[in-house]
C-alpha atoms as a PDB file:
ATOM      1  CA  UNK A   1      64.316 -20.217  45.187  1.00  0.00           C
ATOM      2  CA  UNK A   2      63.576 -23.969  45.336  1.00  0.00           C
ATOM      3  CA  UNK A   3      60.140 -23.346  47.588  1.00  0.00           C
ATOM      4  CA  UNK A   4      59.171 -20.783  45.286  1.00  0.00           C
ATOM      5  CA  UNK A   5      59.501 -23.449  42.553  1.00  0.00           C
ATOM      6  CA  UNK A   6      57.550 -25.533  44.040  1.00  0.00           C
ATOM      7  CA  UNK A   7      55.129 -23.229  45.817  1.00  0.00           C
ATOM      8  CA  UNK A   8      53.860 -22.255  42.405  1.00  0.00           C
ATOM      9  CA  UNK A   9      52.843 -25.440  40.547  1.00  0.00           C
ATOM     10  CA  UNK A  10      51.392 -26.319  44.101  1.00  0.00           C
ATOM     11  CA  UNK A  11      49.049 -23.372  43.867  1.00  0.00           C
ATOM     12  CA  UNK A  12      47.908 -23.910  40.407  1.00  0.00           C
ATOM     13  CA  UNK A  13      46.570 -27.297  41.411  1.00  0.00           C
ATOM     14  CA  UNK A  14      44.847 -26.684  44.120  1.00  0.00           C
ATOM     15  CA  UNK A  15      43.471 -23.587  42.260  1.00  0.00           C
ATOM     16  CA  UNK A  16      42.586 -26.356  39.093  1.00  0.00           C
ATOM     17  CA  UNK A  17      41.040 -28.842  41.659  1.00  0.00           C
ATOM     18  CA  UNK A  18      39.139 -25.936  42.992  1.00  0.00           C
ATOM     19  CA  UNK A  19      37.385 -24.949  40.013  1.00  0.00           C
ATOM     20  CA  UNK A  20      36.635 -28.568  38.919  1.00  0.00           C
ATOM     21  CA  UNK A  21      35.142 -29.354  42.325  1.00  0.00           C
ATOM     22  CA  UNK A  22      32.862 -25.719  41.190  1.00  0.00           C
ATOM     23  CA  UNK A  23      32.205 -26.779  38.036  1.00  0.00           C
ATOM     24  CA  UNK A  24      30.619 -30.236  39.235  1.00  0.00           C
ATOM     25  CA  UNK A  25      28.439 -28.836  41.360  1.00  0.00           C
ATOM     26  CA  UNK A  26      26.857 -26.396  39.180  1.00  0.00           C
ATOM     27  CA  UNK A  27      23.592 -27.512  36.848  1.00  0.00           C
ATOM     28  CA  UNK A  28      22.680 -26.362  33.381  1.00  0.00           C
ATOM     29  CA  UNK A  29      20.009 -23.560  33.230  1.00  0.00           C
ATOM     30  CA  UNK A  30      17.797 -23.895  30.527  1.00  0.00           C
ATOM     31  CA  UNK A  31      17.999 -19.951  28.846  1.00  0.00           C
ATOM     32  CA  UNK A  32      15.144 -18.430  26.617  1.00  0.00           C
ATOM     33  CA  UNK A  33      15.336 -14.702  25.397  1.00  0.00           C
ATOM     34  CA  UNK A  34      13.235 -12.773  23.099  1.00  0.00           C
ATOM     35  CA  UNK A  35      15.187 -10.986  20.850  1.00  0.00           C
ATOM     36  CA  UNK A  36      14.460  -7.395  19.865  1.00  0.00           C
ATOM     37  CA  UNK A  37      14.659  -6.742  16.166  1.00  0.00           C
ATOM     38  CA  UNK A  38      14.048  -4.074  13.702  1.00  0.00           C
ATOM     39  CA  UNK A  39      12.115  -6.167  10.524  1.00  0.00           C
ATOM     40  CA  UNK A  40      11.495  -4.566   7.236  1.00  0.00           C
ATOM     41  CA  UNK A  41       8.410  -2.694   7.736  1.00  0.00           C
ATOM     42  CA  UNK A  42       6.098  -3.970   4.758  1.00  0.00           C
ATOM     43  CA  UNK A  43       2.165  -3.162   3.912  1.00  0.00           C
ATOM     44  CA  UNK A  44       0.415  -6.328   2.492  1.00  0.00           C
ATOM     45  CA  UNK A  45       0.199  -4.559  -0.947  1.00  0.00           C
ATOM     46  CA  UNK A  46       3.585  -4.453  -1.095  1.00  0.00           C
ATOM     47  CA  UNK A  47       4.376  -7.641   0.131  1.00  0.00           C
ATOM     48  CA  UNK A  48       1.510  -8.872  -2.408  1.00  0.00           C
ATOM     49  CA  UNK A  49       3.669  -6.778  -5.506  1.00  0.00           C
ATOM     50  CA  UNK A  50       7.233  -7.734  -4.416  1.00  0.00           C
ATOM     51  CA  UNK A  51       6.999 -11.484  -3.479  1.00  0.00           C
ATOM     52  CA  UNK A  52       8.832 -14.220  -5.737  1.00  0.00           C
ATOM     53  CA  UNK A  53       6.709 -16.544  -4.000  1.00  0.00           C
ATOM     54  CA  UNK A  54       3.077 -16.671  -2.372  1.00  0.00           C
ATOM     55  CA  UNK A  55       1.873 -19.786  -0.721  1.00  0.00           C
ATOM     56  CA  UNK A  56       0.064 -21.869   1.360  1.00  0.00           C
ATOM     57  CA  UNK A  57       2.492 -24.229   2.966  1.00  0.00           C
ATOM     58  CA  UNK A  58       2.197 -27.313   5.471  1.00  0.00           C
ATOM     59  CA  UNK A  59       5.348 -26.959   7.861  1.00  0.00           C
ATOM     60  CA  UNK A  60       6.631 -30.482   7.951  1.00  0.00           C
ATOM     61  CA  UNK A  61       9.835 -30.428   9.832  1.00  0.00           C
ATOM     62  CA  UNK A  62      12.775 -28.156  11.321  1.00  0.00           C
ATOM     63  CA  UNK A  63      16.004 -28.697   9.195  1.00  0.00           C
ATOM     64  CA  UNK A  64      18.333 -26.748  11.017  1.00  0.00           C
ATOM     65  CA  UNK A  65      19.448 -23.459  11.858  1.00  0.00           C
ATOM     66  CA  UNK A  66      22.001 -21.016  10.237  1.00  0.00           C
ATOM     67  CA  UNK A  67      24.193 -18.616  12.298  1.00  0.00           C
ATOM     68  CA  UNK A  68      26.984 -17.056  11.365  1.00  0.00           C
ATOM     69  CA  UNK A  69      28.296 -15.291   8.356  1.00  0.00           C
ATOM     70  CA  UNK A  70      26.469 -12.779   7.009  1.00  0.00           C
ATOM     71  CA  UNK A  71      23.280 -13.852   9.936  1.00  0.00           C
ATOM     72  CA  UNK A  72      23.408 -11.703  12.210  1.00  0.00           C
ATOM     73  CA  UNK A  73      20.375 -12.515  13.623  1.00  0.00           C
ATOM     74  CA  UNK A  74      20.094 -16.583  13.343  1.00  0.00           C
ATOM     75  CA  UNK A  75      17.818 -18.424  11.726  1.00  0.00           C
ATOM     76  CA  UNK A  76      15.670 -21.545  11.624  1.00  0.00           C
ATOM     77  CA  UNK A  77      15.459 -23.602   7.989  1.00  0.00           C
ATOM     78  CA  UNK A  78      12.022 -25.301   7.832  1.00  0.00           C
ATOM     79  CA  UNK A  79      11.228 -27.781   5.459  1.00  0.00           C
ATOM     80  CA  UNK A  80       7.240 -26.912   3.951  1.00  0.00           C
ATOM     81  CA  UNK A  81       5.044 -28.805   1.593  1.00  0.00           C
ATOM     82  CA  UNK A  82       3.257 -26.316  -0.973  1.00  0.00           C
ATOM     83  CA  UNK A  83      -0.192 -26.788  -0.580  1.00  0.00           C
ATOM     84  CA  UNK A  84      -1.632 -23.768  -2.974  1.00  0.00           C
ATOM     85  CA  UNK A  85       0.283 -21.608  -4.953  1.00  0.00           C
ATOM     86  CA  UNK A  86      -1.141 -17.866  -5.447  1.00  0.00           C
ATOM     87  CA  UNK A  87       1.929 -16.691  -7.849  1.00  0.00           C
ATOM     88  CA  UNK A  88       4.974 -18.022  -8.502  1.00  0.00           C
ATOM     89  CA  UNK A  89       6.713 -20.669  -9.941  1.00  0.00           C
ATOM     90  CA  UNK A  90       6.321 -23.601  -7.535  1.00  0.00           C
ATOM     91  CA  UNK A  91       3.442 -26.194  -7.680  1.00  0.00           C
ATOM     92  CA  UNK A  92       1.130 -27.793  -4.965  1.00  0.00           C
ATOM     93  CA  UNK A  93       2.973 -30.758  -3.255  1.00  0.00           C
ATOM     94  CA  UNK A  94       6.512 -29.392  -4.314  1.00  0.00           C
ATOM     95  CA  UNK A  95       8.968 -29.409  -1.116  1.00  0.00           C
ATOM     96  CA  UNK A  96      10.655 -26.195  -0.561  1.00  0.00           C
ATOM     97  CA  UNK A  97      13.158 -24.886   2.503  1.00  0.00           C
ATOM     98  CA  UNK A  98      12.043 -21.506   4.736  1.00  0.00           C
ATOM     99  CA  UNK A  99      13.965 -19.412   6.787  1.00  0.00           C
ATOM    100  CA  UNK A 100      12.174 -18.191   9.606  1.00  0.00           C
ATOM    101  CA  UNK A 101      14.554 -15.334  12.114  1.00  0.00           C
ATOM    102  CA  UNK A 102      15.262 -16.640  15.378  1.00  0.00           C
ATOM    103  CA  UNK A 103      15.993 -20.230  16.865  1.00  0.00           C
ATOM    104  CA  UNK A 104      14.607 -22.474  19.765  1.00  0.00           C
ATOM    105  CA  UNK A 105      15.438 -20.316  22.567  1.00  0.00           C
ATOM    106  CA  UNK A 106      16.245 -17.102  21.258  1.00  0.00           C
ATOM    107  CA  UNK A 107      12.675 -16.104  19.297  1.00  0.00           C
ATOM    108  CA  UNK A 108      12.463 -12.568  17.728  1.00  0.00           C
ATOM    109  CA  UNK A 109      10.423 -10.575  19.805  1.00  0.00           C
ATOM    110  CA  UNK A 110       6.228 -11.006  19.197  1.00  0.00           C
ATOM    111  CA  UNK A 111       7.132 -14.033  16.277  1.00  0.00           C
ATOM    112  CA  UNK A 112       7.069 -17.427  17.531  1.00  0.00           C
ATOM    113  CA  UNK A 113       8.587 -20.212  15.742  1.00  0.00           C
ATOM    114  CA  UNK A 114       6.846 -22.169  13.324  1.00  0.00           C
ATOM    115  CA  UNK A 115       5.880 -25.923  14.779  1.00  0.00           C
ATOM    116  CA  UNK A 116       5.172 -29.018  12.768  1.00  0.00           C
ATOM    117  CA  UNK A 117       1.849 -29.333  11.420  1.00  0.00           C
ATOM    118  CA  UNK A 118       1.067 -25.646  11.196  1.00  0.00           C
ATOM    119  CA  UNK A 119       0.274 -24.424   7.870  1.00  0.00           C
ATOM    120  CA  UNK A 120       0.539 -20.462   6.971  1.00  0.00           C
ATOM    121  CA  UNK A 121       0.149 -18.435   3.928  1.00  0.00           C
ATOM    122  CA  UNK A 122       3.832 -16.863   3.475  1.00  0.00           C
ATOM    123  CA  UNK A 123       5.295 -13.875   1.388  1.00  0.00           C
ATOM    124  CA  UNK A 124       8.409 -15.330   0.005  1.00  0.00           C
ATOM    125  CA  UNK A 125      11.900 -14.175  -1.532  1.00  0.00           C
ATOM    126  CA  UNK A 126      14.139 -16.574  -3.506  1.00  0.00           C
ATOM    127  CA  UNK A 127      17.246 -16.667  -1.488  1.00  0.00           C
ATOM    128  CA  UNK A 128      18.993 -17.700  -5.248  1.00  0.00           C
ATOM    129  CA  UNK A 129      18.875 -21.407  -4.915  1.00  0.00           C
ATOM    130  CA  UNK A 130      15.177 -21.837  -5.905  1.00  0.00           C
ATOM    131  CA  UNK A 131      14.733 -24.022  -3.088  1.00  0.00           C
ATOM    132  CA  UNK A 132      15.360 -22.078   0.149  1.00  0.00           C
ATOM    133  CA  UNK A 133      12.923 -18.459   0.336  1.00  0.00           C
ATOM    134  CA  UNK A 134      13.106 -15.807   3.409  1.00  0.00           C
ATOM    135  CA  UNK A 135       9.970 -14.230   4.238  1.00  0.00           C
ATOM    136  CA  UNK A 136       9.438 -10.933   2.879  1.00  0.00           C
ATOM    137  CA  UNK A 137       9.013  -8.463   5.754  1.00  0.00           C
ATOM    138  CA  UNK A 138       9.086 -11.194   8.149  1.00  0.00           C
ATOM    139  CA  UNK A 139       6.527 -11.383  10.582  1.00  0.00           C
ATOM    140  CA  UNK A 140       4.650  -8.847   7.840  1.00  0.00           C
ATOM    141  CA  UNK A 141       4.760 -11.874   5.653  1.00  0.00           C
ATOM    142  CA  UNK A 142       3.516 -14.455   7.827  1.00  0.00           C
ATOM    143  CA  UNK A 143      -0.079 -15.539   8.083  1.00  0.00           C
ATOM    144  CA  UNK A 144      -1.132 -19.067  10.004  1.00  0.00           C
ATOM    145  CA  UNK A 145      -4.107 -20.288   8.480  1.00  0.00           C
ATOM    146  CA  UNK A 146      -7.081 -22.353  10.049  1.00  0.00           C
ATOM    147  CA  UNK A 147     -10.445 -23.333   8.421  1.00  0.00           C
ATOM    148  CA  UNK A 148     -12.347 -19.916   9.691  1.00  0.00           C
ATOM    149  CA  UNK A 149      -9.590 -17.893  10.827  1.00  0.00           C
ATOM    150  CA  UNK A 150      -6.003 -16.704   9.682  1.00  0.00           C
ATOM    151  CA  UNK A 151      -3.830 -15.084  12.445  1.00  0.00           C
ATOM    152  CA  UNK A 152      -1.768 -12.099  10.817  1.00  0.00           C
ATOM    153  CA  UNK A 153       1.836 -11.417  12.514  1.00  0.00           C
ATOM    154  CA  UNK A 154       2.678  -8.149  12.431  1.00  0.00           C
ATOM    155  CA  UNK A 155       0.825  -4.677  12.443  1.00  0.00           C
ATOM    156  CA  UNK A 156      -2.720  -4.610  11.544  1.00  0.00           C
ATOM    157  CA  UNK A 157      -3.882  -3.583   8.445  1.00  0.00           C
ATOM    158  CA  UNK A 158      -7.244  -1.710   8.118  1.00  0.00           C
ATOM    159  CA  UNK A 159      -7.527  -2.948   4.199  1.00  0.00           C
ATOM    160  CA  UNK A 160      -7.400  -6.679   5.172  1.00  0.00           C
ATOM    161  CA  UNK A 161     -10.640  -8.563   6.227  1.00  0.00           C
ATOM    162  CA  UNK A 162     -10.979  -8.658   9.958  1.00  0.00           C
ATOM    163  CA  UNK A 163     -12.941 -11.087  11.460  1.00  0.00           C
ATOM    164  CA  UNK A 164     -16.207  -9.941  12.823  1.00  0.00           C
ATOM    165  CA  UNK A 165     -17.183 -12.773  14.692  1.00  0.00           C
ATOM    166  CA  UNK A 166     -14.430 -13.874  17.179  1.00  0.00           C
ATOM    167  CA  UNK A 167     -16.296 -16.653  18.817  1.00  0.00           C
ATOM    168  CA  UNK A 168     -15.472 -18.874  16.491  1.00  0.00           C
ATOM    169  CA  UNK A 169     -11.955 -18.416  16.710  1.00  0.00           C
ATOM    170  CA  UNK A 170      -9.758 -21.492  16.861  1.00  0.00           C
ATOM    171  CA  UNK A 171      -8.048 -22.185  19.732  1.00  0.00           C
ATOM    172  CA  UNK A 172      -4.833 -22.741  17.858  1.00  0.00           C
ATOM    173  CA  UNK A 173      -4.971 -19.134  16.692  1.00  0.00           C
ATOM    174  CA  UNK A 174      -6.107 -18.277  20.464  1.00  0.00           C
ATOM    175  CA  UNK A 175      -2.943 -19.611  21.746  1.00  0.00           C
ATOM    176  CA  UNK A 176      -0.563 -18.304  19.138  1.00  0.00           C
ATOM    177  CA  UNK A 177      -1.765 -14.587  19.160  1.00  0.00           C
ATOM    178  CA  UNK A 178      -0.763 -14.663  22.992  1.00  0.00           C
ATOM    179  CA  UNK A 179       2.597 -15.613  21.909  1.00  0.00           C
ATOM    180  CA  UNK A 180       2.394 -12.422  19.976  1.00  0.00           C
ATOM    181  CA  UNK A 181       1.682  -9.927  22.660  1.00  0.00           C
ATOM    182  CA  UNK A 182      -0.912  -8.726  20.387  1.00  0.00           C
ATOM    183  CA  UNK A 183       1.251  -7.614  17.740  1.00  0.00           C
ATOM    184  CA  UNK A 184      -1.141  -9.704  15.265  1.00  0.00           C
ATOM    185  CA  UNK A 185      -4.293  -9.334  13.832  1.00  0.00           C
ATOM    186  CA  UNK A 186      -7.243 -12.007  13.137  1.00  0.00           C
ATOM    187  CA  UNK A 187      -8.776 -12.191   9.670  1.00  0.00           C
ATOM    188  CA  UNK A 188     -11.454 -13.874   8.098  1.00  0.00           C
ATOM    189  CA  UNK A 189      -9.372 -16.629   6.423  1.00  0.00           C
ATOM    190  CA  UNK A 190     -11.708 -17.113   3.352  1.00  0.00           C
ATOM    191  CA  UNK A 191     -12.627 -13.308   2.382  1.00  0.00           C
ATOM    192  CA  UNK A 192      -8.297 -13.368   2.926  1.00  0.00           C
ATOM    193  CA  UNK A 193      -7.831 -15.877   0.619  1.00  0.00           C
ATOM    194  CA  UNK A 194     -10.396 -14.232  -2.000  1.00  0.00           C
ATOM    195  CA  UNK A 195      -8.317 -11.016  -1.421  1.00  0.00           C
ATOM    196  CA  UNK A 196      -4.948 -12.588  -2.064  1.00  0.00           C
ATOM    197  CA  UNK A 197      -6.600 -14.336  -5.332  1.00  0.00           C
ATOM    198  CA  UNK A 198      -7.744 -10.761  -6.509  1.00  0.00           C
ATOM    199  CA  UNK A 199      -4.680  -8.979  -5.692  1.00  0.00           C
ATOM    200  CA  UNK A 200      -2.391 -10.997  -7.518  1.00  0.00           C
ATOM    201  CA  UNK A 201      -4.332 -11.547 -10.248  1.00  0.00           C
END
């Protein structure tokens, strides 16, 4: 009965040692996944007519992300600067918080995170706080704005104004409709901001 006593703490050592010794010679893999989600499926007229908030924001920083709770999908808290308001009750330079779905390293599927620098006109709903808005339909909600050309996430839409000429397309709206695996659509960013004007108006 004594060996047995001692034959099993014996084991569990060497089986502890054994597993460090694994453990040690492993390396961290970086993991990305695309995450597959179903987003409210939104028109830009109804977007346009339900939105608390439309804007033309400056993405300044990343402020966190929020998991957990009631999130079942996480998500990333931006920090914008409001560079035009279309309607709504914010003004241009106010400081307001976004939350985009997804999180570095686990992106919703065809909707890459917003980066630093990047402004976008966004569909907005108050999350309560008056401070913090979620997009409204998501990538349906989400335009990134250039000088000649506005990249639309989402499905196209035949009653927004595609651009005709794509040669003048900038190459940060190049790069970020790859991202999209052509789930997006290219408009003409100042006949879009025209419509916009008109349509809430």
């Amino acid at each position: 009965m004594k060996k047995i006593k001692l034959v099993i703490p014996l084991f569990i050592c060497m089986l502890l040692i054994a597993c460090e010794e694994e453990k040690t010679n492993t390396k961290d893999n970086e993991l990305s996944a695309s995450v597959h989600a179903s987003t409210e499926d939104i028109s830009y007229k109804q977007a346009v007519a339900e939105a608390d908030l439309i804007v033309e924001v400056s993405i300044q920083k990343m402020q966190g992300v929020i998991e957990g709770g009631n999130n079942i999908i996480a998500k990333t808290k931006f920090e914008g600067q409001v560079n035009n308001v279309y309607t709504g009750s914010k003004k241009v330079k106010d400081t307001i918080s976004i939350l985009q779905e997804g999180k570095d390293g686990m992106e919703i599927e065809n909707y890459p995170l917003f980066e630093p620098g990047e402004n976008y006109i966004l569909m907005l709903m108050d999350s309560g706080d008056g401070k913090t808005y979620w997009i409204k339909g998501q990538l349906n909600g989400t335009y990134l704005i250039e000088n000649k050309s506005t990249l639309k996430f989402g499905k196209q839409e035949v009653t927004l104004p595609e651009k005709k000429d794509v040669s003048d397309v900038e190459a940060s709206i190049i790069e970020k409709q790859k991202e999209t695996g052509g789930n997006s659509q290219i408009l003409d960013t100042v006949k879009f901001k025209k419509q916009i004007q008109n349509d809430v108006e």
